[in-house]
Structures are given as C-alpha cells and as structure tokens.
Protein backbone atom coordinates (compact mmCIF):
# COMPACT_ATOMS: atom_id res chain seq x y z
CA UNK A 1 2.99 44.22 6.18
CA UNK A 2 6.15 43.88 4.54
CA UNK A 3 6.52 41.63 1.31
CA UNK A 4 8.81 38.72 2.95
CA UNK A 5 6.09 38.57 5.60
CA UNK A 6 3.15 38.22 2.78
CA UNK A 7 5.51 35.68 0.70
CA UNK A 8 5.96 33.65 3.86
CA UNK A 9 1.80 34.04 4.64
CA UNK A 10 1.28 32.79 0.88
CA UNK A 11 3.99 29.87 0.96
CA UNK A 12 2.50 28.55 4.10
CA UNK A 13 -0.68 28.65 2.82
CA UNK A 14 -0.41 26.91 -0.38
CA UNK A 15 1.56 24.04 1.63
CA UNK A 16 -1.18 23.93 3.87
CA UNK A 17 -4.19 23.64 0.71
CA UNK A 18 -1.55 21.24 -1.44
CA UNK A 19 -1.10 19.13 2.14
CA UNK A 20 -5.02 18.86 2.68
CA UNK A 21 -5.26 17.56 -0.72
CA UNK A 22 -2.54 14.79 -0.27
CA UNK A 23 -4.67 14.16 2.32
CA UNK A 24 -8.01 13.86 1.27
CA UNK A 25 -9.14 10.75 -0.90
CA UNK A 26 -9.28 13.20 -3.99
CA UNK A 27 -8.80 9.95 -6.83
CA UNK A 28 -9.63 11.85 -9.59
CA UNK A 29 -8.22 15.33 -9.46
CA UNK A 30 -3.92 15.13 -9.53
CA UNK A 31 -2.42 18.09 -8.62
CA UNK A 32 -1.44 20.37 -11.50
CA UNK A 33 1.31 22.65 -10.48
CA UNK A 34 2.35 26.01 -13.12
CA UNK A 35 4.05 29.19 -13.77
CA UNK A 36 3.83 32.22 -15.53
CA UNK A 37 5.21 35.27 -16.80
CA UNK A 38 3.18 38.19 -17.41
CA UNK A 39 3.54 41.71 -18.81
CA UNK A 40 1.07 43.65 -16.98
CA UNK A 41 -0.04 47.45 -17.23
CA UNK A 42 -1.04 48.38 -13.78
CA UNK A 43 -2.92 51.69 -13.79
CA UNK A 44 -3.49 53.96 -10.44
CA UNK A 45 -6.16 56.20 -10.23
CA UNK A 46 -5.58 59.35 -8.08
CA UNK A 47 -6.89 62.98 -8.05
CA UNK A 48 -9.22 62.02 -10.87
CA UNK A 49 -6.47 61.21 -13.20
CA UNK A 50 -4.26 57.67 -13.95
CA UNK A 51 -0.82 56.95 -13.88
CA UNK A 52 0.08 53.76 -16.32
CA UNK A 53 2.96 51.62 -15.21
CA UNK A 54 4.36 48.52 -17.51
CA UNK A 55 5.24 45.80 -14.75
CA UNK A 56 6.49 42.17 -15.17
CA UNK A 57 4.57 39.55 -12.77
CA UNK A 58 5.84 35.74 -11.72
CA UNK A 59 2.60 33.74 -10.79
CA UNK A 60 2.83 30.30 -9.12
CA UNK A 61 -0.28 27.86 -8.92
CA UNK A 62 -1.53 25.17 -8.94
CA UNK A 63 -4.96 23.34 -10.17
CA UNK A 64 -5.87 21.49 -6.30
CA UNK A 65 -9.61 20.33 -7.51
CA UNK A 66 -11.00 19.78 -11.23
CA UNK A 67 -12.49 23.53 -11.32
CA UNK A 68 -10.42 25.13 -8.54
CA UNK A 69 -6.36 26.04 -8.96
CA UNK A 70 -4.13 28.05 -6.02
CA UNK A 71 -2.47 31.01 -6.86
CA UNK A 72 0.35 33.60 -5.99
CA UNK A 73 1.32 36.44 -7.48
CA UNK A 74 4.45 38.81 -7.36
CA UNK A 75 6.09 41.67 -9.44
CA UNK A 76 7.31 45.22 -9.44
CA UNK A 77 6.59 48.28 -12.16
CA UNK A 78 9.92 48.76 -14.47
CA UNK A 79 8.52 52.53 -15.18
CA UNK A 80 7.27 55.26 -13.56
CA UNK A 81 3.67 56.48 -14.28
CA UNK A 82 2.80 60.25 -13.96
CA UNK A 83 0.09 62.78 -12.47
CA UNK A 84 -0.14 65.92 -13.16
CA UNK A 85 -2.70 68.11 -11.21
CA UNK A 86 -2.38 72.08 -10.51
CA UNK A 87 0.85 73.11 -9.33
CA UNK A 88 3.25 69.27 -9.48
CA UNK A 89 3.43 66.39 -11.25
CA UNK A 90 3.58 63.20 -9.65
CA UNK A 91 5.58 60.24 -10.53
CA UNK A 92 4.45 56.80 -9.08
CA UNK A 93 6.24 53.65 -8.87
CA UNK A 94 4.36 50.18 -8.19
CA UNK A 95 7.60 49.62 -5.95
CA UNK A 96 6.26 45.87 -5.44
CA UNK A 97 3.29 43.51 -5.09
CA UNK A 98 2.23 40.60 -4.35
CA UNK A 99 -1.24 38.62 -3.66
CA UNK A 100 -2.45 35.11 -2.62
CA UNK A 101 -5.99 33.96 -5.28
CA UNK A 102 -8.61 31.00 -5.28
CA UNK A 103 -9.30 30.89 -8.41
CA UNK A 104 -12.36 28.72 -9.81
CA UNK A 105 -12.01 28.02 -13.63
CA UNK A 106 -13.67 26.01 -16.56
CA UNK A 107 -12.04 24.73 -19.33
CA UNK A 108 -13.88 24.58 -22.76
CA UNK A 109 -12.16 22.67 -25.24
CA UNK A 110 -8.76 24.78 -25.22
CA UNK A 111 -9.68 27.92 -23.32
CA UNK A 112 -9.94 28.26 -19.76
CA UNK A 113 -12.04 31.16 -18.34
CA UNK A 114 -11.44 31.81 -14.20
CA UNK A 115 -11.96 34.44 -12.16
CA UNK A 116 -9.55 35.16 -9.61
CA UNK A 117 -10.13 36.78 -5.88
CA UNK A 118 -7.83 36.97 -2.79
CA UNK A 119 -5.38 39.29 -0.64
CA UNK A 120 -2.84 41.44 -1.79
CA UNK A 121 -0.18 43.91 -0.72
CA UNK A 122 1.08 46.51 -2.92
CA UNK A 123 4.09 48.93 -2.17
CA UNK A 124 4.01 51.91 -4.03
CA UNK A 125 6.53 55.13 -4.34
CA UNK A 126 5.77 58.36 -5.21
CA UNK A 127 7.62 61.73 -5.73
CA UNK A 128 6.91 65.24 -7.24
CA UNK A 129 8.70 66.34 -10.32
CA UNK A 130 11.00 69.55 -10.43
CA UNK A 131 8.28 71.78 -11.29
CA UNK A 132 6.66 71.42 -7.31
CA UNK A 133 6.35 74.60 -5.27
CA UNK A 134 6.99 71.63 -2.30
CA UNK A 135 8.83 68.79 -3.44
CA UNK A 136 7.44 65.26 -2.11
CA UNK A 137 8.28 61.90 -1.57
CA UNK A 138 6.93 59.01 0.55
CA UNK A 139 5.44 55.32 0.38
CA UNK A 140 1.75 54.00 0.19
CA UNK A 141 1.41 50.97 1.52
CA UNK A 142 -1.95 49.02 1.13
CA UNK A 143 -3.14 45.53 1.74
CA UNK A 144 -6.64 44.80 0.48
CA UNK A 145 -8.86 42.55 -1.03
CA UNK A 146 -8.48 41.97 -4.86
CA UNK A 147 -10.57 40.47 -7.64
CA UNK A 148 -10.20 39.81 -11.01
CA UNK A 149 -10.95 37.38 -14.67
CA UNK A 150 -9.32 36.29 -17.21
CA UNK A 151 -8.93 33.24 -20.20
CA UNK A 152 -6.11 31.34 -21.28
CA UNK A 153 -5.62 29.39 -24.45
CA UNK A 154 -3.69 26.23 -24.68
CA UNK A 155 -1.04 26.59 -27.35
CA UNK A 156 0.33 23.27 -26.24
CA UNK A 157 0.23 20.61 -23.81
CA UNK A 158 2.52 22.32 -21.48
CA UNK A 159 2.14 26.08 -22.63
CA UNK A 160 -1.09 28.55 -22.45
CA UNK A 161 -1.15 32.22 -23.08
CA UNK A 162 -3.63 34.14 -20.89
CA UNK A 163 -5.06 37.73 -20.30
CA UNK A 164 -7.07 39.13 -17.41
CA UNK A 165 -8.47 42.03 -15.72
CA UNK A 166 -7.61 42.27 -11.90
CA UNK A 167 -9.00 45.10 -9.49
CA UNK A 168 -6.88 45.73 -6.70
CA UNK A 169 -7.04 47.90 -3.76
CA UNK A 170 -7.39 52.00 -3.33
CA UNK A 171 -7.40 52.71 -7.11
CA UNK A 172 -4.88 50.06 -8.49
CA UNK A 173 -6.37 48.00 -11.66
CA UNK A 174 -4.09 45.91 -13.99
CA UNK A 175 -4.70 44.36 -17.42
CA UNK A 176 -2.67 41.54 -17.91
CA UNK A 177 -0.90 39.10 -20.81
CA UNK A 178 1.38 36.27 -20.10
CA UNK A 179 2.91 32.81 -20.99
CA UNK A 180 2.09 29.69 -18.68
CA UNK A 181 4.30 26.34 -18.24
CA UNK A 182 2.26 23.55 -16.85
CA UNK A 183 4.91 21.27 -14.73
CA UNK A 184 4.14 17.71 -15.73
C-alpha cells in the first residue's frame, strides 16, 4: 500500500467518524479538532541489534466523544540508523509512515493520559555500508497493527506538550515528545 493510498484511507475515514458525529444528537461533546509536532526516536530491531532514527511526525485529531479523540499520524526519519552484524553494516532509513488511531483518553486536572491503537504503514530503506562482501539495497514495506500510550500536559488553553510510547509493526517502536495546538 502506498502512502497517498493510506492518506486517502485515513482522510476518508475521519470524514466519515466527524460526519456520524454531526449526525448523532451528541449535545454535550463539541468536536475538538488539533495538531501536533513531534520529535520522535523510532528504533528498529533486526538481527538482535537496533538501529535509532530521529524522525519528525505531523499528527491530526480530533476529540469526537468526551473520552474518545481521532487520530492520524505521518512523518519520515531525517537520519539513518545503523546495524552492524558479521561481515556489513546496515544503514536503515524510516523512508515514511503513517497510521490511522482511536484513541480513548482521560483528563485529570491538566494531564491527559490515552492510549492509542490503529493501522499503520511504514516504508523503510535499507543499504549496506562499503565494508559488504555483497553490497545491498532494497525497501521493506509493512502495514500492521500498532499500539501505543502516552500523557500530555496542558501548558495553556490552546497548547499541551505530550510524550508516548508506540509499538509498531515487525520490530519498529518509537518514543515520542511533541507540542499540540488545540483549534478553537
């Protein structure tokens, strides 16, 4: 699945959630639309070592019900991470991603705990270094289910910073900090 095709799933699936709320007689619960921009560090477990990769993540949401917001998530890794096992070194590049979330929260007093779980797709490119008997390159492609929690703090009406945890597909975990707008 390529990533237009996931971004097209994920847009036609929030309208479809944020129409069925317009729909329903919901009174009490107004939508609660938000963004964010996180620094993530996305680590990939292969041949029983890790390769860390800094990324930057956009995430798009929005609260629907009092304990229950949408969410959508997309980025790309702005460094390689390496693995070195017997004989090459591999360099791995979290090329893109991107994932679709329910994710059920509580507040308590300023901080919001949630968990997050969904679909995602995940492009990833790899390549041997110079020191390969065999040099190699190619592309991993994997859509999968992901999970994942986290907290945010409210700095401000409008502003949180948040962390979390999120477990993605075929040995792909990410930790997580970032700065949220709330769209009044």
């Amino acid at each position: 699945m390529k990533l237009n095709t996931l971004l097209i799933t994920m847009c036609g699936l929030a309208a479809s959630l944020s129409a069925g709320n317009a729909m329903a007689d919901w009174t009490t619960t107004q939508e609660a639309p938000y963004v964010a921009i996180d620094y993530s560090r996305f680590t990939y477990k292969d041949a029983g070592s890790n390769a860390s990769m800094p990324s930057a993540a956009v995430r798009v949401g929005s609260v629907v019900l009092p304990h229950l917001a949408i969410e959508m998530q997309a980025g790309a890794s702005f460094k390689d991470g390496t693995i070195s096992v017997p004989g090459a070194t591999y360099n791995f590049n979290l090329h893109e991603f991107a994932g679709v979330y329910l994710r059920p929260q509580v507040a308590l007093g300023p901080v919001t705990g949630y968990v997050l779980a969904g679909f995602d797709y995940q492009n990833i490119k790899y390549h041997t270094g110079n020191n390969a008997a065999t040099p190699t390159s190619g592309t991993q492609e994997n859509t999968s289910g992901s999970y994942g929690a986290g907290a945010s703090l409210t700095l401000h009406a409008n502003y949180d910073v948040s962390a979390d945890y999120m477990h993605y597909g075929d040995g792909l975990t990410a930790v997580s900090v970032g700065l949220v707008y709330h769209i009044n």
